[in-house]
N, C-alpha and C. Protein backbone atom coordinates (compact mmCIF):
# COMPACT_ATOMS: atom_id res chain seq x y z
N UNK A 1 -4.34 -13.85 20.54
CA UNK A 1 -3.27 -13.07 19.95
C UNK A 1 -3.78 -11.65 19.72
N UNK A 2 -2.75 -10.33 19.32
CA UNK A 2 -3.44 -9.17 20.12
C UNK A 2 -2.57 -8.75 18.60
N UNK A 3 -3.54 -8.26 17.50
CA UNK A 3 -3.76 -7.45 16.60
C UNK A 3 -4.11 -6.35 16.67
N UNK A 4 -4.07 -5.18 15.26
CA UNK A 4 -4.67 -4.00 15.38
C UNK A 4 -5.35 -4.43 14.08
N UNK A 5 -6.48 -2.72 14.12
CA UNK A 5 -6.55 -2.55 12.80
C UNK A 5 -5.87 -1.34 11.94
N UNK A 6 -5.77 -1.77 10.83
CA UNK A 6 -5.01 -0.42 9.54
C UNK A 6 -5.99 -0.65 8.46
N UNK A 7 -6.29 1.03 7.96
CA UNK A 7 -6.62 1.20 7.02
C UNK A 7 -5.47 2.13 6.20
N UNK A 8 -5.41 1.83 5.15
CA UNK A 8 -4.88 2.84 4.05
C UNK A 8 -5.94 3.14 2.88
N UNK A 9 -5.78 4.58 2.56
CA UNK A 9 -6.61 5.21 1.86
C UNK A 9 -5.38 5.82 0.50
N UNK A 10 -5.25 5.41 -0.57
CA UNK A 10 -4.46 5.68 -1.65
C UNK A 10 -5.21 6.71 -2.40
N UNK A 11 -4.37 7.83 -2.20
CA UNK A 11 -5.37 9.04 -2.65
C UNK A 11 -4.13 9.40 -4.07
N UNK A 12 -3.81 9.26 -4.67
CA UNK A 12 -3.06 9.92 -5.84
C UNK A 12 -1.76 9.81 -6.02
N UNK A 13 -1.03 10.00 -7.16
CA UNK A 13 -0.22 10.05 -7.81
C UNK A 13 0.11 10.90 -8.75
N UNK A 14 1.51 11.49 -8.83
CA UNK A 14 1.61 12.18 -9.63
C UNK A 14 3.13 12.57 -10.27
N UNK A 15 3.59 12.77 -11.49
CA UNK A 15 4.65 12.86 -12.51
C UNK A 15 5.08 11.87 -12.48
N UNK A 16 3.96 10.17 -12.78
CA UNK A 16 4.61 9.36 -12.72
C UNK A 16 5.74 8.91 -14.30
N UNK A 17 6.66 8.19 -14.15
CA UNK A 17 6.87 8.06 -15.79
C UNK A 17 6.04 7.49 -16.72
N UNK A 18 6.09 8.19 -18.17
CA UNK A 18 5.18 7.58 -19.05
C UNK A 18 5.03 5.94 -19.56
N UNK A 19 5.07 5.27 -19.64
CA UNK A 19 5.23 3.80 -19.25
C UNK A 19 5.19 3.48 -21.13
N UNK A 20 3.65 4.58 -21.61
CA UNK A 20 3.12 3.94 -22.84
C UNK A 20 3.18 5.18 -23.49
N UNK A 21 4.11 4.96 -24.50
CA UNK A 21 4.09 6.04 -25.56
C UNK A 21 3.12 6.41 -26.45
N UNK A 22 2.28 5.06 -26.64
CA UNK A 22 1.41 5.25 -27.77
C UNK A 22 0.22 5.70 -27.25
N UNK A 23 -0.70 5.32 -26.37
CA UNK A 23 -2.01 5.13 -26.00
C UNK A 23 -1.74 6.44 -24.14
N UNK A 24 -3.15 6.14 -24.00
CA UNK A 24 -2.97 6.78 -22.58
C UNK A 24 -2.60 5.77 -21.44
N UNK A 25 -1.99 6.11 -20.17
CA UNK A 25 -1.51 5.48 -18.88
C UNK A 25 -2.60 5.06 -18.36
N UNK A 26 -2.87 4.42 -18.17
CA UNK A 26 -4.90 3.66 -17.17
C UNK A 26 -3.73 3.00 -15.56
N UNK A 27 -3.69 3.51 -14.85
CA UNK A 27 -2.99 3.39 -13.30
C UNK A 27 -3.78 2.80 -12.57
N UNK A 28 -3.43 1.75 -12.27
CA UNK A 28 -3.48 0.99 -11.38
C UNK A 28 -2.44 0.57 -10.09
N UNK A 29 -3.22 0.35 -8.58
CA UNK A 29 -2.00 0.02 -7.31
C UNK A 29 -2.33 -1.11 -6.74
N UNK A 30 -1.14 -1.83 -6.46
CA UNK A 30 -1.23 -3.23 -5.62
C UNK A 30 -0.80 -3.18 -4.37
N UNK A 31 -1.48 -3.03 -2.87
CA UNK A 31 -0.86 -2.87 -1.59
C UNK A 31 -0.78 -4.54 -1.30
N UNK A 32 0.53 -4.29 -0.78
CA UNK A 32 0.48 -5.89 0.37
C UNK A 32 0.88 -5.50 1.06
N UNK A 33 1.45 -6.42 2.59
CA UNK A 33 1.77 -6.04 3.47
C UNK A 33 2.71 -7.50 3.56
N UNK A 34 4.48 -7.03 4.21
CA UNK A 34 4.60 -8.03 4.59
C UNK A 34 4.87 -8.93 3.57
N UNK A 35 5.42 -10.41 3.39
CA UNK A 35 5.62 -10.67 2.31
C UNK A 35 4.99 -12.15 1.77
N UNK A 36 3.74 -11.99 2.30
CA UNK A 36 2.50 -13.12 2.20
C UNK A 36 1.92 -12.19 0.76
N UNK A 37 1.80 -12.61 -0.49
CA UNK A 37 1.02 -12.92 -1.26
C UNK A 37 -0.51 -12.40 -1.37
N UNK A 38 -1.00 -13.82 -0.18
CA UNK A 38 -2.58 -12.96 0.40
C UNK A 38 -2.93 -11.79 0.53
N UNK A 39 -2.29 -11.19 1.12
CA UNK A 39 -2.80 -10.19 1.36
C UNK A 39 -2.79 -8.64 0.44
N UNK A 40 -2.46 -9.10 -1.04
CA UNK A 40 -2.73 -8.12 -1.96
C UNK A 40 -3.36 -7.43 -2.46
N UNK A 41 -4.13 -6.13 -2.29
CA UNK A 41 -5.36 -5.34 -2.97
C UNK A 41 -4.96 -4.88 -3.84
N UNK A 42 -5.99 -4.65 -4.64
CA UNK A 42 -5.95 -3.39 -5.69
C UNK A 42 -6.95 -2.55 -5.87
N UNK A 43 -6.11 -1.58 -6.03
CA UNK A 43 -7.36 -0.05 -6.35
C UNK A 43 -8.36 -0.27 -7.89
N UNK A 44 -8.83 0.77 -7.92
CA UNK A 44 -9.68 0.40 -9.68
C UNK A 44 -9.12 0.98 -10.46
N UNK A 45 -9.12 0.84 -11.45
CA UNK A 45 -7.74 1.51 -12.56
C UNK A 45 -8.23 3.18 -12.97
N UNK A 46 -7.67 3.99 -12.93
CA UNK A 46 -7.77 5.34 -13.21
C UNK A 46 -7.68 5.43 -14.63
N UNK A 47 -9.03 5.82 -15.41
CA UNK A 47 -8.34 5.75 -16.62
C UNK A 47 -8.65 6.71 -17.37
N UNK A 48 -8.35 8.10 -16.23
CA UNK A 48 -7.96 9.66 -17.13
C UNK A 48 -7.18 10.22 -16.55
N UNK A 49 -6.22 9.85 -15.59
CA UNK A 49 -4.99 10.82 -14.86
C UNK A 49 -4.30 10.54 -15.62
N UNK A 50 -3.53 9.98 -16.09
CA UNK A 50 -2.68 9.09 -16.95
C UNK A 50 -1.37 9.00 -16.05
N UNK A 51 -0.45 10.18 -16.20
CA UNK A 51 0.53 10.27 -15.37
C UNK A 51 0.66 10.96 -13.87
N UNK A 52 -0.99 11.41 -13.81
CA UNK A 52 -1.53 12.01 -12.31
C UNK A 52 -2.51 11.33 -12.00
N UNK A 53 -2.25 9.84 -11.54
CA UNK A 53 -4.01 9.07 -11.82
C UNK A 53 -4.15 9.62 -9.99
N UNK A 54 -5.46 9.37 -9.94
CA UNK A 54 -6.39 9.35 -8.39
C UNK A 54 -6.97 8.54 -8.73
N UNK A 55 -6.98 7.84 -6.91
CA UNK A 55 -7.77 6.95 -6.77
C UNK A 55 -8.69 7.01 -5.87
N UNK A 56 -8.60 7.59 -4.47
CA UNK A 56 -8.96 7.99 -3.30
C UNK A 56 -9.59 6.72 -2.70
N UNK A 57 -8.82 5.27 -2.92
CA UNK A 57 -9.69 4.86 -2.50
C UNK A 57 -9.02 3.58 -1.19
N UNK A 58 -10.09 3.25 -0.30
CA UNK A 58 -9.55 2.94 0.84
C UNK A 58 -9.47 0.90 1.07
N UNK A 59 -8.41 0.27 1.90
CA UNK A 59 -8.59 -0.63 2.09
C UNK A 59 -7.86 -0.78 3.74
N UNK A 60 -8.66 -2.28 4.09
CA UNK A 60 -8.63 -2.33 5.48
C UNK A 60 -7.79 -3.52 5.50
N UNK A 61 -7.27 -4.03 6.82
CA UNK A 61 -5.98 -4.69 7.11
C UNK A 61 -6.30 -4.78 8.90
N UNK A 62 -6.11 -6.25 9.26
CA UNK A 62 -6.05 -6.34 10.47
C UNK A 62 -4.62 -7.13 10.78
N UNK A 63 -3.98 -6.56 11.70
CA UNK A 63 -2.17 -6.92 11.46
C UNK A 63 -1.94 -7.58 12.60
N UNK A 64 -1.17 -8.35 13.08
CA UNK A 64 -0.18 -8.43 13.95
C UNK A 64 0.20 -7.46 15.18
N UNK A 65 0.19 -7.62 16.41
CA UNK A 65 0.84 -6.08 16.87
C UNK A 65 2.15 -6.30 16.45
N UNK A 66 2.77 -7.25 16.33
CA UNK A 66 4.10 -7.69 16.28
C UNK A 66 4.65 -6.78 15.30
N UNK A 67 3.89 -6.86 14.20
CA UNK A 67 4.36 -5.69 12.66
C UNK A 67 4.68 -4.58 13.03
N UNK A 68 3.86 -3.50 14.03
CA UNK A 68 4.60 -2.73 14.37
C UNK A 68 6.02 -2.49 15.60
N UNK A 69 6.44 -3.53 15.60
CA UNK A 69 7.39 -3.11 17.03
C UNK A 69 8.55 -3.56 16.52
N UNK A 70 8.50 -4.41 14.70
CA UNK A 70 9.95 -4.59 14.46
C UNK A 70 10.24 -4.27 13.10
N UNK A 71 10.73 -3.95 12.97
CA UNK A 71 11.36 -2.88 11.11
C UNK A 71 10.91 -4.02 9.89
N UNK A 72 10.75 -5.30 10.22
CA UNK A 72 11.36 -5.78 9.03
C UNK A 72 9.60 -5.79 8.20
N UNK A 73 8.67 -5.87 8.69
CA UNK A 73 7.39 -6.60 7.75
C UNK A 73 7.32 -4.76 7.55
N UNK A 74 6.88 -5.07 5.89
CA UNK A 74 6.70 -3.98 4.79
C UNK A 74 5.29 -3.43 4.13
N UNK A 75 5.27 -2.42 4.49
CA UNK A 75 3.96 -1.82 2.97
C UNK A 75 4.63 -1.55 2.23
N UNK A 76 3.71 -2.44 1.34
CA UNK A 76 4.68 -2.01 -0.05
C UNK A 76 3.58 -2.08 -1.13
N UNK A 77 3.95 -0.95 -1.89
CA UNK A 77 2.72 -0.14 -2.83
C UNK A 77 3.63 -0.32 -3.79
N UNK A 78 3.11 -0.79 -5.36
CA UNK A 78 3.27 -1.06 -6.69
C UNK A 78 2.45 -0.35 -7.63
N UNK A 79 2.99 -0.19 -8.24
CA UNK A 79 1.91 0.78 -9.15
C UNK A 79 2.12 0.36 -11.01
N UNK A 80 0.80 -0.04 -11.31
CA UNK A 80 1.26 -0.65 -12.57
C UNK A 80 0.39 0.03 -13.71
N UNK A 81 0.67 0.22 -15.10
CA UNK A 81 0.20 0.69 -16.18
C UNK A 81 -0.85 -0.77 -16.87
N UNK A 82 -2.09 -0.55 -16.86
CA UNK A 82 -3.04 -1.78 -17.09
C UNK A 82 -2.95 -1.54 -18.82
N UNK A 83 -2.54 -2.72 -19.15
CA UNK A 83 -2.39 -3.30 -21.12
C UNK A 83 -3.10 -4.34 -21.14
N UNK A 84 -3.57 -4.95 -22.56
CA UNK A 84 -3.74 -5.98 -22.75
C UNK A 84 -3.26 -7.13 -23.19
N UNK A 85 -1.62 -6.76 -23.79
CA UNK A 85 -1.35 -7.95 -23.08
C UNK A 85 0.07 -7.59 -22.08
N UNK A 86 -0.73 -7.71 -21.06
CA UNK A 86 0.07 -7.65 -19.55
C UNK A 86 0.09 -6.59 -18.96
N UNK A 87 0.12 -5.93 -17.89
CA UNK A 87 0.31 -4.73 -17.24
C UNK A 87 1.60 -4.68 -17.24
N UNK A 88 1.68 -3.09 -17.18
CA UNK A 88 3.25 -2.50 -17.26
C UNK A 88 3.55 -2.10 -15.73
N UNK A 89 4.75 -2.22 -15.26
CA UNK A 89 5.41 -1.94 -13.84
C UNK A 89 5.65 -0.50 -14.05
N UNK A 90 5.44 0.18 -13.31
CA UNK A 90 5.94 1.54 -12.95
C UNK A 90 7.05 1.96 -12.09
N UNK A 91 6.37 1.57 -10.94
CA UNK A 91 7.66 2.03 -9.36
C UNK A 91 6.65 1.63 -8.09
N UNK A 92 7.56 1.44 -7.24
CA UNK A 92 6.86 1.50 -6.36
C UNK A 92 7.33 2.04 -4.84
N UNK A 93 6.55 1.85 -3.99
CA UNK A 93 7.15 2.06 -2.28
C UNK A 93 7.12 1.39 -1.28
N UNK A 94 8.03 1.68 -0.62
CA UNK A 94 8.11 0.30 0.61
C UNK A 94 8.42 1.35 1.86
N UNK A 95 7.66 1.11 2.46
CA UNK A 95 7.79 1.57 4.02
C UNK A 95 7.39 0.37 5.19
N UNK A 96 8.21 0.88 6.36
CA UNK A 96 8.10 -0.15 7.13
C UNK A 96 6.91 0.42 7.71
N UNK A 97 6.42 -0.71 8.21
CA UNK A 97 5.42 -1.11 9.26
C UNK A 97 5.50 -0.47 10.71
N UNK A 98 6.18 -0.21 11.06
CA UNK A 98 6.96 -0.21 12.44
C UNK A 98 6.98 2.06 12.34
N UNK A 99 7.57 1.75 10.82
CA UNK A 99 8.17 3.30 10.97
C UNK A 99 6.89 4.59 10.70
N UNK A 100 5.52 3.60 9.70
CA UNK A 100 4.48 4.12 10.04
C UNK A 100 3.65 4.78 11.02
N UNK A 101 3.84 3.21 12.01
CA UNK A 101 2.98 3.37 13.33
C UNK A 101 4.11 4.65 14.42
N UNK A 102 5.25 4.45 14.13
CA UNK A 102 5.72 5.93 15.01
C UNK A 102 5.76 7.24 14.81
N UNK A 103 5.47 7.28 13.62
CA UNK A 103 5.44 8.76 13.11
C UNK A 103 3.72 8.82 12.94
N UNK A 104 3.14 8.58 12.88
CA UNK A 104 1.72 8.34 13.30
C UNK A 104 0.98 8.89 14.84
N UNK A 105 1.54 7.96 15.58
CA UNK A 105 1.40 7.91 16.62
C UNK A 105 1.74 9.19 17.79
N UNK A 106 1.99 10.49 17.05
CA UNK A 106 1.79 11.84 17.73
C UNK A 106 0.66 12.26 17.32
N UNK A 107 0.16 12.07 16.44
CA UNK A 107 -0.89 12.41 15.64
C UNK A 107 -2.41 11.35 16.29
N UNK A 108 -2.42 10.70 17.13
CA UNK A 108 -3.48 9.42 17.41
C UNK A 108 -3.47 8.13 16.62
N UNK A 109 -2.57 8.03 15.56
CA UNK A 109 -2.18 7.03 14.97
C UNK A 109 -2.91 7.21 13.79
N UNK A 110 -2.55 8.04 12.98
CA UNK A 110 -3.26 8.79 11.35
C UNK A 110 -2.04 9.89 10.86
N UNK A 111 -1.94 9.36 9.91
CA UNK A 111 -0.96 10.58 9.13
C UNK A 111 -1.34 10.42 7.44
N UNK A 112 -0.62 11.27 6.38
CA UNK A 112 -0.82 11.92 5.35
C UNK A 112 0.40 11.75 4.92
N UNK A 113 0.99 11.03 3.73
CA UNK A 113 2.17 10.77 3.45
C UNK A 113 2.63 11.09 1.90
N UNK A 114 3.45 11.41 1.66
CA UNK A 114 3.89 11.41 -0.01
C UNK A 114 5.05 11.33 0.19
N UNK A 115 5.61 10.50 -0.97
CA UNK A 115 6.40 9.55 -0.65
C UNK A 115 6.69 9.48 -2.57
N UNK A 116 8.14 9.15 -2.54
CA UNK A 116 9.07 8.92 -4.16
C UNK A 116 8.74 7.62 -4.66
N UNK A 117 8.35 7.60 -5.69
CA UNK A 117 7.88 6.08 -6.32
C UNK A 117 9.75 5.84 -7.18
N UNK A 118 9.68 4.92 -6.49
CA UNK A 118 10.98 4.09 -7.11
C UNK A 118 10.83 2.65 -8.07
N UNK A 119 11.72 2.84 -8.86
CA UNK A 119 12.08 1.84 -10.23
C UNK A 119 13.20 1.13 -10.15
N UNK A 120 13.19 0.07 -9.04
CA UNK A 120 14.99 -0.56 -9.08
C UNK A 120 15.90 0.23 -8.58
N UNK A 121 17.39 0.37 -9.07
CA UNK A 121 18.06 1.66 -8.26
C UNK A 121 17.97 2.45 -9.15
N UNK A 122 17.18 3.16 -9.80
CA UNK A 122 17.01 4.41 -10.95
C UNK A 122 16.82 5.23 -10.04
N UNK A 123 16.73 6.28 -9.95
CA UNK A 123 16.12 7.74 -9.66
C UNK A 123 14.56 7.59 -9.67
N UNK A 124 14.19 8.37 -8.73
CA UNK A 124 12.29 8.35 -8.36
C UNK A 124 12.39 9.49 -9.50
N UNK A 125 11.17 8.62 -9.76
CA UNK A 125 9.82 9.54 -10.86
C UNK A 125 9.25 9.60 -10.24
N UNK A 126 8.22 10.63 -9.62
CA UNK A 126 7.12 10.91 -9.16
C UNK A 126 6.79 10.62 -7.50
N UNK A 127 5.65 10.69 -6.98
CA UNK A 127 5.39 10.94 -5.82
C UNK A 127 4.17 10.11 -5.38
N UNK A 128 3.75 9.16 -4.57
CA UNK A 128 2.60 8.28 -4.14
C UNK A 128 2.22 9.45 -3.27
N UNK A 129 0.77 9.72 -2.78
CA UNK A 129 0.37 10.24 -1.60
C UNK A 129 -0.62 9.38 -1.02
N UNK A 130 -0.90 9.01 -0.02
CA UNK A 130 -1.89 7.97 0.92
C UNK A 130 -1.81 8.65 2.31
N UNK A 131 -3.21 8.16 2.72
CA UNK A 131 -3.24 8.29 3.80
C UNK A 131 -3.53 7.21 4.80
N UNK A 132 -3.03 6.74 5.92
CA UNK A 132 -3.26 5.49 6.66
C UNK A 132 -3.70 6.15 8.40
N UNK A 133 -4.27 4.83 8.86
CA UNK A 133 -4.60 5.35 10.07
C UNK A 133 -4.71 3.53 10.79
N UNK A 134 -4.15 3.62 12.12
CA UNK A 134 -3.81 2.47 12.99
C UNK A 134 -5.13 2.63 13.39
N UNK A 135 -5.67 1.87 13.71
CA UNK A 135 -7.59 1.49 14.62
C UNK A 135 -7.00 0.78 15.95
N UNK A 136 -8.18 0.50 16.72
CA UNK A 136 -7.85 -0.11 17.83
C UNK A 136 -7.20 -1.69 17.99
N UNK A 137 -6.60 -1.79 19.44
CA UNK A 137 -6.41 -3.29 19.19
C UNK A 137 -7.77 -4.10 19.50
N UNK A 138 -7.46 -5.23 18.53
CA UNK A 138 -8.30 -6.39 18.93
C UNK A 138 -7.91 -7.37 18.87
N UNK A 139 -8.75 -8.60 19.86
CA UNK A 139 -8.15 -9.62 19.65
C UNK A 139 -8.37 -10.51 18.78
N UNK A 140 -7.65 -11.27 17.59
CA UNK A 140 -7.15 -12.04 16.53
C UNK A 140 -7.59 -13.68 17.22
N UNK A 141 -8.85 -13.60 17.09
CA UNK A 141 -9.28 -15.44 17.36
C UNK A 141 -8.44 -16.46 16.70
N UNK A 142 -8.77 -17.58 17.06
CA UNK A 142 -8.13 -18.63 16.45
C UNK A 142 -8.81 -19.17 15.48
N UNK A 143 -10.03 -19.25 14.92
CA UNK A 143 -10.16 -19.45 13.57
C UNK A 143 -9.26 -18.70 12.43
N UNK A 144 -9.22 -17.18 12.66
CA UNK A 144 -8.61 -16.33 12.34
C UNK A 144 -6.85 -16.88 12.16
N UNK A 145 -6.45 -16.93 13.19
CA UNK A 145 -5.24 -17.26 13.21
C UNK A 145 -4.72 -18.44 12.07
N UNK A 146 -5.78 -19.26 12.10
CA UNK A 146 -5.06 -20.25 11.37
C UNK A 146 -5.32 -20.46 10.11
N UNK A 147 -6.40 -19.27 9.81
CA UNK A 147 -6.40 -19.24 8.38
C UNK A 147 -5.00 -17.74 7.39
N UNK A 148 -4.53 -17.70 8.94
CA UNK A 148 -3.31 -16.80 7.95
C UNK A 148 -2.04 -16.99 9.20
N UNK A 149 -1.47 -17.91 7.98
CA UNK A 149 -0.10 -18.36 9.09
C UNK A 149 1.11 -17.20 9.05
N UNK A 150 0.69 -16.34 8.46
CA UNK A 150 2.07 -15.13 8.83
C UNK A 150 1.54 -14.22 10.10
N UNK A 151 0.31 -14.53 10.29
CA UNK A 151 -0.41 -14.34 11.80
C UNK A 151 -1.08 -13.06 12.02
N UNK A 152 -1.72 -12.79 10.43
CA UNK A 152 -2.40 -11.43 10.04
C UNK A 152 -3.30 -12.15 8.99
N UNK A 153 -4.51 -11.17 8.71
CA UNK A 153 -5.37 -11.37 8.04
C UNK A 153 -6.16 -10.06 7.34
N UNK A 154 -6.57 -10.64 6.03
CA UNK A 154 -7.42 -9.53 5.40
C UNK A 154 -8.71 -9.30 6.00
N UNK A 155 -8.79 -8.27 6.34
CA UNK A 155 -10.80 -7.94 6.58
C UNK A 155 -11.41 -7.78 5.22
């Protein structure tokens, strides 16, 4: 089966809403891809931007080619306020898979994005910026395969 690789690099945030009135914002992001569970990262919690956290920091993803050639499988970036008891939801973003790799792909398959962090149907607060980049294809063995039945896997 004939995969690529993706990295995304989550470089910042900024005018996000204040989540916590009392204390400071400590920002934290959850990427998945797609709507497998597994494959969820998280960045390390920022805990002096408050409502401008940075993170700059990068994670890797070996996909499907399939993800890019049809709209529906999603990146989707969450962004949460870390408490003790429970993290707070912020907003988040969803871009397709598909719509990445074409607007990318004048560029060698790397682009620089900022993008409206959304809350339900409210109005965007603030702005995600990341950067992602498509890697070469490879081929997706069958050990591989069958340890991720949506037919992608974490590196």
């Amino acid at each position: 089966m004939e995969g690529r690789k993706f990295e995304i690099t989550l470089i910042s945030a900024s005018d996000l809403e204040d989540v916590r009135k009392l204390f400071k914002m400590k920002v934290h992001a959850r990427v998945s891809i797609g709507s497998n569970p597994d494959t969820e990262k998280r960045t390390p919690t920022d805990k002096h931007g408050e409502i401008n956290p940075a993170w700059n920091f990068s994670m890797k993803y070996t996909i499907s080619e399939w993800m890019i050639q049809y709209p529906n499988d999603m990146l989707v970036i969450k962004l949460y306020c870390k408490r003790k008891l429970g993290d707070r939801y912020i907003g988040e973003v969803h871009m397709s898979m598909k719509e990445l790799y074409e607007y990318s792909y004048a560029s060698g398959g790397s682009a620089i994005m900022t993008c409206p962090v959304h809350k339900g149907s409210a109005q965007s607060q603030g702005v995600l910026r990341f950067s992602y980049r498509f890697g070469e294809r490879v081929t997706i063995d069958k050990l591989v395969l069958a340890e991720s039945i949506a037919g992608w896997s974490i590196c």
